[in-house]
Protein backbone atom coordinates (compact mmCIF):
# COMPACT_ATOMS: atom_id res chain seq x y z
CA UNK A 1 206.85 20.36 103.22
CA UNK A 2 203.91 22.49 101.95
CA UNK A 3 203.19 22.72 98.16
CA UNK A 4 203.76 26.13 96.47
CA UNK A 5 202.76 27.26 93.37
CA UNK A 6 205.07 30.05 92.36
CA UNK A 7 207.97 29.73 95.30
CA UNK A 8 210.62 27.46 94.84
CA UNK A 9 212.32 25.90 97.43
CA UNK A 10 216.15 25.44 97.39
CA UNK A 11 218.53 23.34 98.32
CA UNK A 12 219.75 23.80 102.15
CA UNK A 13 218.65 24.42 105.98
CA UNK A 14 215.52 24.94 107.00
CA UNK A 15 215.35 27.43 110.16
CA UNK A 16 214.20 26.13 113.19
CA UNK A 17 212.83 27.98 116.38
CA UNK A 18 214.03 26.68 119.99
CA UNK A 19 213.48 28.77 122.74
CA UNK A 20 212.35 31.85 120.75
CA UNK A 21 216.05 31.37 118.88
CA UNK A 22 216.88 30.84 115.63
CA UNK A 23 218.42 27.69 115.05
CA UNK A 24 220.82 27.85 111.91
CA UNK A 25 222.94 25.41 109.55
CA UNK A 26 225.54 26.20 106.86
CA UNK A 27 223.50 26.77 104.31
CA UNK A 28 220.13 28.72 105.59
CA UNK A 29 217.51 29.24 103.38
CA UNK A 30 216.38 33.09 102.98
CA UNK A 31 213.15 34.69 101.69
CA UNK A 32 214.24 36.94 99.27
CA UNK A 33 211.34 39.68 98.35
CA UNK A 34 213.21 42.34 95.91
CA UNK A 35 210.34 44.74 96.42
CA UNK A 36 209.04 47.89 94.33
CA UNK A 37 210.57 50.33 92.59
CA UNK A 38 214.10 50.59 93.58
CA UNK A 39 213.94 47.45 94.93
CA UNK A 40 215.48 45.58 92.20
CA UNK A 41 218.80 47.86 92.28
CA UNK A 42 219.13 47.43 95.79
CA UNK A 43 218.23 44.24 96.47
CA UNK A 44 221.04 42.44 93.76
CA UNK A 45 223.48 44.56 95.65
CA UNK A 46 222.52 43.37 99.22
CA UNK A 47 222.94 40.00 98.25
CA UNK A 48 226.05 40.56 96.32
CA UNK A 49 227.62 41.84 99.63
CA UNK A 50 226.17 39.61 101.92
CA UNK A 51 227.59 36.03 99.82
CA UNK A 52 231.20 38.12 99.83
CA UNK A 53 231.09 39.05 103.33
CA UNK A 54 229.92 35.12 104.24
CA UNK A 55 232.28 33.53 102.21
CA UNK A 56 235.05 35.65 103.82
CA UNK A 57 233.87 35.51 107.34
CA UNK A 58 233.94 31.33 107.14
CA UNK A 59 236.17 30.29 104.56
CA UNK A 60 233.03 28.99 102.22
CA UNK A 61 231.80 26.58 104.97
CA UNK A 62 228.52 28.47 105.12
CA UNK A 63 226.59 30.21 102.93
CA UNK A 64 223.04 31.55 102.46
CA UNK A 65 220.44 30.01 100.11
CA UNK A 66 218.29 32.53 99.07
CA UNK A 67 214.58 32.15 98.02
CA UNK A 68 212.81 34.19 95.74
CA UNK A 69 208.85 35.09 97.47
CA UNK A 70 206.70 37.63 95.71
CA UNK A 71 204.78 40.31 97.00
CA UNK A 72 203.90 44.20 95.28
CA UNK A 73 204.46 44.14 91.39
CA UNK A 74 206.16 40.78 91.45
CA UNK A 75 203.49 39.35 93.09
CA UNK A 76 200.89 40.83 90.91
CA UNK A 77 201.95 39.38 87.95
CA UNK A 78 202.03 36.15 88.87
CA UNK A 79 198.61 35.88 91.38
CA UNK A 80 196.79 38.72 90.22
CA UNK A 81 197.21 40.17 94.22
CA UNK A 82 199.77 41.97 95.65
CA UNK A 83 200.11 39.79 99.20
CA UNK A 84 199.09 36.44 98.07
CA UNK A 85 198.61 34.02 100.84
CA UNK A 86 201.86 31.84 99.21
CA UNK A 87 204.60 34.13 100.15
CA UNK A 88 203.04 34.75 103.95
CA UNK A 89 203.30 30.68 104.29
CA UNK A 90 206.29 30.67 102.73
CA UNK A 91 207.82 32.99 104.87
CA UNK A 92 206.24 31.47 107.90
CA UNK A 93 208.01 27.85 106.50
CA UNK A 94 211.65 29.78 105.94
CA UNK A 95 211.42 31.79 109.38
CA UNK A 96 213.53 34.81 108.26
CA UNK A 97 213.32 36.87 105.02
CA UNK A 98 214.84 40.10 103.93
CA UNK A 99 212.28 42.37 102.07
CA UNK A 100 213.14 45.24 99.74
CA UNK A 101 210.43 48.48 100.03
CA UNK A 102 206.87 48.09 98.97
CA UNK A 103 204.67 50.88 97.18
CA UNK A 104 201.77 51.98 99.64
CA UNK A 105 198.97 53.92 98.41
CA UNK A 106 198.26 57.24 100.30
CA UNK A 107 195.13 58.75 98.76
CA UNK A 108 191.91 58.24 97.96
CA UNK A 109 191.94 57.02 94.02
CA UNK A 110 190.85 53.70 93.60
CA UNK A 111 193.57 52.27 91.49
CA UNK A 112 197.69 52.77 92.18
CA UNK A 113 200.20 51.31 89.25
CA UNK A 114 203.02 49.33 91.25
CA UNK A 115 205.21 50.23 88.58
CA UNK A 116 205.20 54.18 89.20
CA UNK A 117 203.16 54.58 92.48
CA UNK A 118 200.70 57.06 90.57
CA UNK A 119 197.39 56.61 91.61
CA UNK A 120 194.21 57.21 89.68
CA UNK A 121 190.49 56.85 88.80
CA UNK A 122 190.61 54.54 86.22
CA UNK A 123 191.90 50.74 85.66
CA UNK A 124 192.86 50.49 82.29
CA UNK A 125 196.48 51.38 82.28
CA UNK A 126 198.66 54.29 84.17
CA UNK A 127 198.14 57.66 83.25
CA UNK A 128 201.44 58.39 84.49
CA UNK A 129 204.39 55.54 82.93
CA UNK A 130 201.54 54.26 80.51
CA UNK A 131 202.40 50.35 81.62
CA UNK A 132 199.09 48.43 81.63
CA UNK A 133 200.18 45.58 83.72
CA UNK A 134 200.98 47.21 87.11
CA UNK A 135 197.65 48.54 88.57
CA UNK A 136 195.98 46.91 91.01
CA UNK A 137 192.93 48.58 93.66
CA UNK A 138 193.92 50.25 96.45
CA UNK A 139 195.33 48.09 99.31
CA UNK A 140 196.15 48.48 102.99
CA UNK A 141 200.09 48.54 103.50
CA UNK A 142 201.52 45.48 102.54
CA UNK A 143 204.26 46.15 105.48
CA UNK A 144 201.32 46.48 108.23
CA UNK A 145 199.70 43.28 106.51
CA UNK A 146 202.56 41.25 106.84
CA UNK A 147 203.64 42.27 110.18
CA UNK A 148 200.21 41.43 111.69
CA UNK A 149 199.30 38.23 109.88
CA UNK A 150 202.88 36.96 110.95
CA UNK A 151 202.41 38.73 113.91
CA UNK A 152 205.80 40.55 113.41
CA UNK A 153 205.42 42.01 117.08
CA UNK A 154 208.32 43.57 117.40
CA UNK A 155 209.67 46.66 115.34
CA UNK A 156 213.36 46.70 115.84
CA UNK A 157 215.40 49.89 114.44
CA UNK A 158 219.32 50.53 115.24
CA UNK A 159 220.29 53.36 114.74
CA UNK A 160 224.13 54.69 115.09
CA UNK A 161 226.54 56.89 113.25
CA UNK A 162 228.77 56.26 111.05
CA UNK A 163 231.88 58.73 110.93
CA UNK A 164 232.14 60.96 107.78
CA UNK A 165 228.66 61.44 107.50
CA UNK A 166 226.90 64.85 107.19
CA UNK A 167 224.71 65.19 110.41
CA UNK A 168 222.61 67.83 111.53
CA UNK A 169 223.09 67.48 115.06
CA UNK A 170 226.48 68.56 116.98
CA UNK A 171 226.05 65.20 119.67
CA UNK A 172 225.31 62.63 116.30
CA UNK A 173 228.62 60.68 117.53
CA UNK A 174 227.24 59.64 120.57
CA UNK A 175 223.99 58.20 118.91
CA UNK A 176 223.90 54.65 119.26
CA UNK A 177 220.75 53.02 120.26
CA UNK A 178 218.32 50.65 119.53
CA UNK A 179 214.18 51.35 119.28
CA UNK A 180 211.81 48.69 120.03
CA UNK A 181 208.55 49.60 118.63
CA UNK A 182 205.45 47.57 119.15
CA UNK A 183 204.01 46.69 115.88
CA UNK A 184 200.29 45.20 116.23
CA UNK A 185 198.42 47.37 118.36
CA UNK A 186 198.12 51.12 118.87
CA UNK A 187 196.99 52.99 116.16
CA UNK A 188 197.98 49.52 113.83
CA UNK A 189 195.28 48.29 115.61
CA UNK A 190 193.04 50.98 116.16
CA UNK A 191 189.40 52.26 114.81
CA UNK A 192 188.64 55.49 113.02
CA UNK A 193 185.37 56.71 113.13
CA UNK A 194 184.37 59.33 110.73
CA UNK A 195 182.87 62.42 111.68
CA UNK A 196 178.78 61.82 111.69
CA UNK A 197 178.99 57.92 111.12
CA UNK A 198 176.66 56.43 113.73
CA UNK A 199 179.57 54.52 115.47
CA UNK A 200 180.90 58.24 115.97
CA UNK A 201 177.76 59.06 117.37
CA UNK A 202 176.77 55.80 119.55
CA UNK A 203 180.77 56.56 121.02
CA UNK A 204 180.22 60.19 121.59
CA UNK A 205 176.68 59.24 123.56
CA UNK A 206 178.05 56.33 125.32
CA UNK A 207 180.95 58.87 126.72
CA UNK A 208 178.49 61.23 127.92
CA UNK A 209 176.26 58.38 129.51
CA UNK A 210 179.07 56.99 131.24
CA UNK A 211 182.00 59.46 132.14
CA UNK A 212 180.14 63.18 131.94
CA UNK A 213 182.55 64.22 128.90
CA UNK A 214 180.99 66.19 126.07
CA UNK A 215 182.67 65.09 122.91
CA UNK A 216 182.17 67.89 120.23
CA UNK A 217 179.14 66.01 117.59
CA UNK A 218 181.78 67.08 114.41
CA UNK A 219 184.26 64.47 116.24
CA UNK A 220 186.00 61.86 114.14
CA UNK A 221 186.55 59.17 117.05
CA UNK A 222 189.30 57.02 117.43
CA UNK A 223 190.54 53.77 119.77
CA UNK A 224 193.56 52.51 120.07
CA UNK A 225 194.31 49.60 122.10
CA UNK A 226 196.82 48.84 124.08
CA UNK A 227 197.12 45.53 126.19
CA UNK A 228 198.79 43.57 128.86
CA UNK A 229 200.30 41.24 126.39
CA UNK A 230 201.19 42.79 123.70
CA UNK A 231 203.00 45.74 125.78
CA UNK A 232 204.86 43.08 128.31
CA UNK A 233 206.38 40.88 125.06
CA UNK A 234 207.44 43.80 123.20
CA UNK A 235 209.36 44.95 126.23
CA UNK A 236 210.34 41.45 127.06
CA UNK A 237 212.28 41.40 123.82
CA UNK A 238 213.65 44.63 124.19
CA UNK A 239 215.55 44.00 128.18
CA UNK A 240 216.80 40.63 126.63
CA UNK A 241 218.09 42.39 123.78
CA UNK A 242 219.79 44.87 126.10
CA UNK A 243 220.88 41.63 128.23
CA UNK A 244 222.51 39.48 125.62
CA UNK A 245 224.51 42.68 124.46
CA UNK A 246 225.68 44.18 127.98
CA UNK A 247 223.97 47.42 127.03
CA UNK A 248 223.07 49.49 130.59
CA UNK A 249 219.67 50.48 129.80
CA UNK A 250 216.35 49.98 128.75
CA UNK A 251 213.89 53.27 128.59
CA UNK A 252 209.85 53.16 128.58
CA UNK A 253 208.64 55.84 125.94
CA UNK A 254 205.28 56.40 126.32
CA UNK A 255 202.72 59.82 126.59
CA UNK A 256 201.42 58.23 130.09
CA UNK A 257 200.46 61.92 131.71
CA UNK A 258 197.65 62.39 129.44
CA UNK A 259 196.32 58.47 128.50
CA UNK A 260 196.78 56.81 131.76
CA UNK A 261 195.31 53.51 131.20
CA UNK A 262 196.75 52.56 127.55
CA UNK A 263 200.28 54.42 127.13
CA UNK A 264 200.71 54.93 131.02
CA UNK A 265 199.62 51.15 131.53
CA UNK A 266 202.63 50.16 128.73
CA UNK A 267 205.31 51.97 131.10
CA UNK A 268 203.68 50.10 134.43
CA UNK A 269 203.71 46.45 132.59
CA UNK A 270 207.25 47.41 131.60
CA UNK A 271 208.26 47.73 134.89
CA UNK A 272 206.56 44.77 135.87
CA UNK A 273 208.19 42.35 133.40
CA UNK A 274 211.56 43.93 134.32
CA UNK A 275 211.18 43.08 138.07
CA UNK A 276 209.26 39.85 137.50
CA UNK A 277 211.15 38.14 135.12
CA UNK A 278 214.71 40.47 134.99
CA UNK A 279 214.64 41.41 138.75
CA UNK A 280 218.54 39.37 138.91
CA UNK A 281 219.37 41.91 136.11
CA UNK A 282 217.88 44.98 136.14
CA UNK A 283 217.24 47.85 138.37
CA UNK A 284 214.47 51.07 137.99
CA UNK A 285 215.17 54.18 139.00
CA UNK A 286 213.61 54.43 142.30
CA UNK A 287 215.24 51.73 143.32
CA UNK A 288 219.21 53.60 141.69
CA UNK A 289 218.14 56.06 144.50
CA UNK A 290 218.86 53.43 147.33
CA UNK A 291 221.86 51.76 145.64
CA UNK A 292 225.12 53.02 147.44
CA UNK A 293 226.44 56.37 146.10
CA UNK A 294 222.96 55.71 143.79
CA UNK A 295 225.56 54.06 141.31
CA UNK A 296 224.82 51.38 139.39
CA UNK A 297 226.16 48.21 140.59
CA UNK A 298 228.03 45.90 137.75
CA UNK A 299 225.93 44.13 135.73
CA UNK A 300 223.08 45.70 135.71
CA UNK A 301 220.63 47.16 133.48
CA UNK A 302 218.95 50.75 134.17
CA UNK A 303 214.81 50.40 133.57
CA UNK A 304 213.36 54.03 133.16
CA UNK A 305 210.74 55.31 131.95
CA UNK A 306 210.34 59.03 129.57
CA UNK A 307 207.38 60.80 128.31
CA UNK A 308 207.27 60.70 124.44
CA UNK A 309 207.60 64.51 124.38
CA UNK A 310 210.72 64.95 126.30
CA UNK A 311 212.54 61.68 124.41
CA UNK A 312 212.49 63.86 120.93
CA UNK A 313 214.81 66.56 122.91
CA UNK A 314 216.60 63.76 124.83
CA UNK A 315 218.29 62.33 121.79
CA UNK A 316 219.30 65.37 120.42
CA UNK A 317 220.77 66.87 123.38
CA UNK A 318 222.17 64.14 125.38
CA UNK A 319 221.90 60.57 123.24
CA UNK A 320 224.57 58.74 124.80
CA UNK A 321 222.22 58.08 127.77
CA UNK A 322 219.89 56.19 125.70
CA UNK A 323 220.75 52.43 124.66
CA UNK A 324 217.05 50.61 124.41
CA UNK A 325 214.30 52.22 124.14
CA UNK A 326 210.91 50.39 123.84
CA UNK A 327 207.62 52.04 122.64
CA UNK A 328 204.14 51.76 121.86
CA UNK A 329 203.49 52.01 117.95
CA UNK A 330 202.97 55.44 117.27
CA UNK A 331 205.65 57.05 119.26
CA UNK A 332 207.98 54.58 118.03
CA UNK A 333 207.13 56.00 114.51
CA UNK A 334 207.87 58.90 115.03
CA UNK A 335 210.71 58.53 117.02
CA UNK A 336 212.35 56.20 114.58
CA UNK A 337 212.41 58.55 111.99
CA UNK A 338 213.86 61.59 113.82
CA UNK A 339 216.04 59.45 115.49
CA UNK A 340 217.17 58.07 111.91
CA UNK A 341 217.22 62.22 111.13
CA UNK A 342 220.03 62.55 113.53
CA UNK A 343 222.83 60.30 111.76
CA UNK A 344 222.06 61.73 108.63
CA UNK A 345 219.10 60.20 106.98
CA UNK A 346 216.92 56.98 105.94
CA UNK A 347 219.53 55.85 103.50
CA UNK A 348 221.88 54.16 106.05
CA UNK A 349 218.73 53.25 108.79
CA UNK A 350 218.04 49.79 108.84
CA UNK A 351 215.08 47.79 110.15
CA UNK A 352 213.38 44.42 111.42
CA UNK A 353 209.89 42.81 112.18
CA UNK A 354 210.79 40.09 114.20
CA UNK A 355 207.81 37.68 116.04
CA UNK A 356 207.69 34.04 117.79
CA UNK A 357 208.37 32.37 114.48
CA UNK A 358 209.15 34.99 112.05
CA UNK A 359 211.74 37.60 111.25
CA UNK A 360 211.14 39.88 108.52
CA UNK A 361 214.25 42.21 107.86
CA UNK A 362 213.31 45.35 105.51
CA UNK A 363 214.61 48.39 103.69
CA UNK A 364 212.96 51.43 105.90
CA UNK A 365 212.99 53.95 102.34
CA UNK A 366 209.97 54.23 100.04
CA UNK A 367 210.33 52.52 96.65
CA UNK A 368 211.73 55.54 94.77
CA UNK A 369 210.27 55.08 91.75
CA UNK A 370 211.59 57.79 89.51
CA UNK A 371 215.20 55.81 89.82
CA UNK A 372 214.02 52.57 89.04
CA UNK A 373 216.70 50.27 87.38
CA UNK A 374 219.06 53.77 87.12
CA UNK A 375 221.62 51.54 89.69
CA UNK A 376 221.46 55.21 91.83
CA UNK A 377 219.99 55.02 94.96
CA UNK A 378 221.83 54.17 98.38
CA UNK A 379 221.58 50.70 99.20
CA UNK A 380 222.48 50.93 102.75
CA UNK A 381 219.57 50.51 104.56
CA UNK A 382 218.66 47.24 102.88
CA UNK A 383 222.62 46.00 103.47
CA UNK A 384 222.53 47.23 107.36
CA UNK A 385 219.13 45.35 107.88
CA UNK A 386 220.85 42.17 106.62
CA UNK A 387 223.65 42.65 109.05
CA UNK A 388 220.60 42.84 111.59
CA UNK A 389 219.43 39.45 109.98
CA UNK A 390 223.24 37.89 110.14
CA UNK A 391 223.48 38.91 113.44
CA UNK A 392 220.01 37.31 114.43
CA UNK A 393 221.23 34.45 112.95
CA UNK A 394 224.20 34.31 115.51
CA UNK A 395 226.88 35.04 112.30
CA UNK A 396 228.09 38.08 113.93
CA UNK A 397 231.61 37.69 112.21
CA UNK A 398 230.07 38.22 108.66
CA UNK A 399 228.02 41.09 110.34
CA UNK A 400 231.00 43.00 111.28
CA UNK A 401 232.91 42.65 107.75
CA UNK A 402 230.34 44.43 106.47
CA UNK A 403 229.75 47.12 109.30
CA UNK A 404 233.74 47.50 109.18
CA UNK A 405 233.62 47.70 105.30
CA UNK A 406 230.67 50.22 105.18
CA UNK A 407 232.34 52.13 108.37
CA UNK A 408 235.46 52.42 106.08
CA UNK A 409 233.78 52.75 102.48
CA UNK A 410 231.78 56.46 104.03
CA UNK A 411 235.10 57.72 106.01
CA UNK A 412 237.39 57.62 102.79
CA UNK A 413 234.44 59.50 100.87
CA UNK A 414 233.28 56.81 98.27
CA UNK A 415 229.45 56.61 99.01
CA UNK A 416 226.28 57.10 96.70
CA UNK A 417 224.92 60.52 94.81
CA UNK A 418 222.86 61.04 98.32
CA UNK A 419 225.70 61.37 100.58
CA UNK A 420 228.17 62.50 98.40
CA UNK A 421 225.87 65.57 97.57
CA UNK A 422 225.68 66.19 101.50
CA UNK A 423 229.48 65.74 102.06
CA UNK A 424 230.20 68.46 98.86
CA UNK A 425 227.74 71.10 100.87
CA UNK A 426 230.39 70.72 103.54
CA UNK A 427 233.27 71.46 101.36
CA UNK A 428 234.76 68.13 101.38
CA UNK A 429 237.22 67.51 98.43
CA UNK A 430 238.04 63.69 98.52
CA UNK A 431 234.33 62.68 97.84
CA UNK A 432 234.09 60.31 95.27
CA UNK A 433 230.51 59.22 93.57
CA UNK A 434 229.60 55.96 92.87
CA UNK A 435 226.48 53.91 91.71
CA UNK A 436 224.27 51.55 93.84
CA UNK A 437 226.35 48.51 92.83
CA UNK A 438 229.39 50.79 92.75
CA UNK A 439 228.91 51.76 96.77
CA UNK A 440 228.12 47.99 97.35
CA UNK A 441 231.43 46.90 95.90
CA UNK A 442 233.39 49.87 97.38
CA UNK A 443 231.79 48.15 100.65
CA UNK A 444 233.22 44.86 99.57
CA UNK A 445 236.80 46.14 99.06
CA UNK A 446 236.70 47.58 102.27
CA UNK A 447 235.84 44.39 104.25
């Protein structure tokens, strides 16, 4: 057992990892990181449904022992950092946490308060909320940290609609798919040059020397890599995903036309895991145009490939084609979010980072921090990606209480200030407003 300093260790079940599967008792422990901002209204709530949909599911033979890690504000106050290296052993030691959102500094000041998200020249204390224990010097992304040093490989985001809520597109009904993104290479992994720097210039020179291409001299440069390995497990993942769940596809998203030998290569390894490893299971294409009638026999999965382009006016136009879709990082960024855009919004999109050893579930919303502690916000992202976490755990009963009693909760019209606003605009009557605990027990009572 490794010795902590500020992470307490409760009473129950260590997770163990057999065959890349969790291996879970009747009492798991949990990593528990609230996060910033509106973090500590939505994570109280999470839990709150997740111990009521558990104890209901299995008659209180199981529950979850959660464990509270530290990382943002949280963390700061008690390490003076805000990823100390406690919490990324801890979670390592637990195997699966649930994370709240984390504040991420976007400009260029040196200092950001964790408490507001204002950023700023000076240390002393926020120019913004005042508090003079919250800033900290600009950091990288505590998400992208912790999905690398865990090596979190695998960004997984459902996304699916739920009936009664507002959606911009006339085919959201048929959404209902699943988007593997890689999450340690790419641009997570990449170089930036800056325009003039004398890597820019030794990259522009060696181009010329060695390929003939003139590279304007004002050129930022930039290099993302792409490999073998890290394209052929993310996709890996992805076909046994669709296999476990009888889902009839798996699509290759990738911009392979223009960057042959990095996004073009992640399509061609795809196919090559599928055959190698899948070939019982799964059938490309090419080979659907050989099958007899070229229809798909029973039991198999479809592996295709789209350009990243065409995908954004795929799922808009026809979505019900798509079940799996597996992508290099940046396209799977993107994607995610429009896709998320379709149903209706971030509130209700849920998300993982799940590795080897590791599964990190996570609200996909920023922190919010003008609603801190004002019990407002939607806490459905956060309560979805623990039904990804329940169901990773193999306790797919207590999963669908809470699906059912969220699927139920939006229909009748009782939902947060976010969708009820949207559902007014489209002259609903019956729509009533609660609060972020309020929507999490209106959740509860419809389990």
């Amino acid at each position: 057992m490794p010795t902590f300093e500020h992470v307490v260790i409760p009473e129950g079940d260590l997770i163990r990892t057999e065959g890349g599967q969790p291996v879970v008792g009747s009492q798991p422990i949990i990593g528990l990181l609230n996060g910033d901002g509106v973090g500590v209204d939505i994570s109280p709530v999470m839990t709150t449904v997740v111990n009521v949909a558990v104890k209901k599911a299995y008659g209180g033979e199981r529950s979850i022992a959660w464990c509270p890690l530290y990382a943002g504000l949280e963390a700061l106050q008690r390490y003076g950092t805000e990823l100390p290296d406690e919490t990324m052993e801890a979670i390592r030691h637990l195997g699966i946490a649930i994370k709240g959102p984390f504040t991420t500094p976007i400009g260029d000041e040196p200092f950001v308060c964790l408490y507001c998200a204002h950023q700023q020249d000076t240390e002393d204390r926020c120019e913004k909320c005042g508090k003079e224990d919250g800033l900290t010097g600009r950091y990288r992304s505590i998400n992208v940290r912790m999905r690398q040093h865990l090596d979190l490989y695998a960004c997984v985001r459902p996304v699916r609609y739920f009936e009664g809520v507002p959606a911009p597109n006339k085919y959201a009904s048929d959404v209902d798919f699943v988007i593997f993104r890689e999450n340690t290479e790419d641009v997570y992994a990449g170089f930036d040059f800056e325009r003039g720097s004398e890597t820019a210039q030794a990259v522009i020179a060696l181009m010329k020397k060695e390929t003939g291409r003139d590279i304007r001299p004002d050129s930022g440069i930039g290099i993302k890599p792409i490999s073998e390995t890290g394209s052929k497990r993310l996709i890996r993942m992805a076909i046994q995903w669709a296999k476990a769940r009888g889902l009839p596809s798996v699509t290759l998203v990738h911009k392979g036309n223009i960057m042959k030998f990095t996004e073009g290569a992640f399509a061609a390894w795809g196919y090559e895991v599928a055959a190698d490893e899948f070939g019982d299971c799964t059938l490309s294409e090419k080979q659907l145009q050989g099958a007899p009638e070229g229809k798909m026999p029973p039991g198999k999965i479809l592996i295709k490939d789209r350009i990243a382009d065409s995908i954004f006016q795929q799922i808009q136009t026809r979505p019900g084609e798509y079940s799996v879709l597996a992508t290099p990082n940046l396209n799977g960024d993107y994607i995610s979010d429009a896709a998320i855009a379709l149903v209706g919004g971030l509130g209700l999109g849920p998300g993982a980072n799940i590795g080897k050893e590791a599964a990190v579930f996570e609200a996909t919303h920023g922190t919010a921090p003008k609603y801190t502690g004002m019990d407002k916000v939607n806490p459905g992202s956060l309560i979805l990606s623990a039904v990804m976490m329940l169901e990773h755990m193999g306790w797919q009963e207590a999963a669908d209480l809470i699906v059912n009693g969220m699927r139920s909760a939006i229909r009748s019209g009782t939902v947060t200030y976010d969708l009820a606003r949207l559902m007014r605009a489209e002259n609903r009557k019956d729509v009533t407003e609660l609060t972020c605990s309020g929507f999490g027990q209106a959740i509860i009572e419809h389990m």
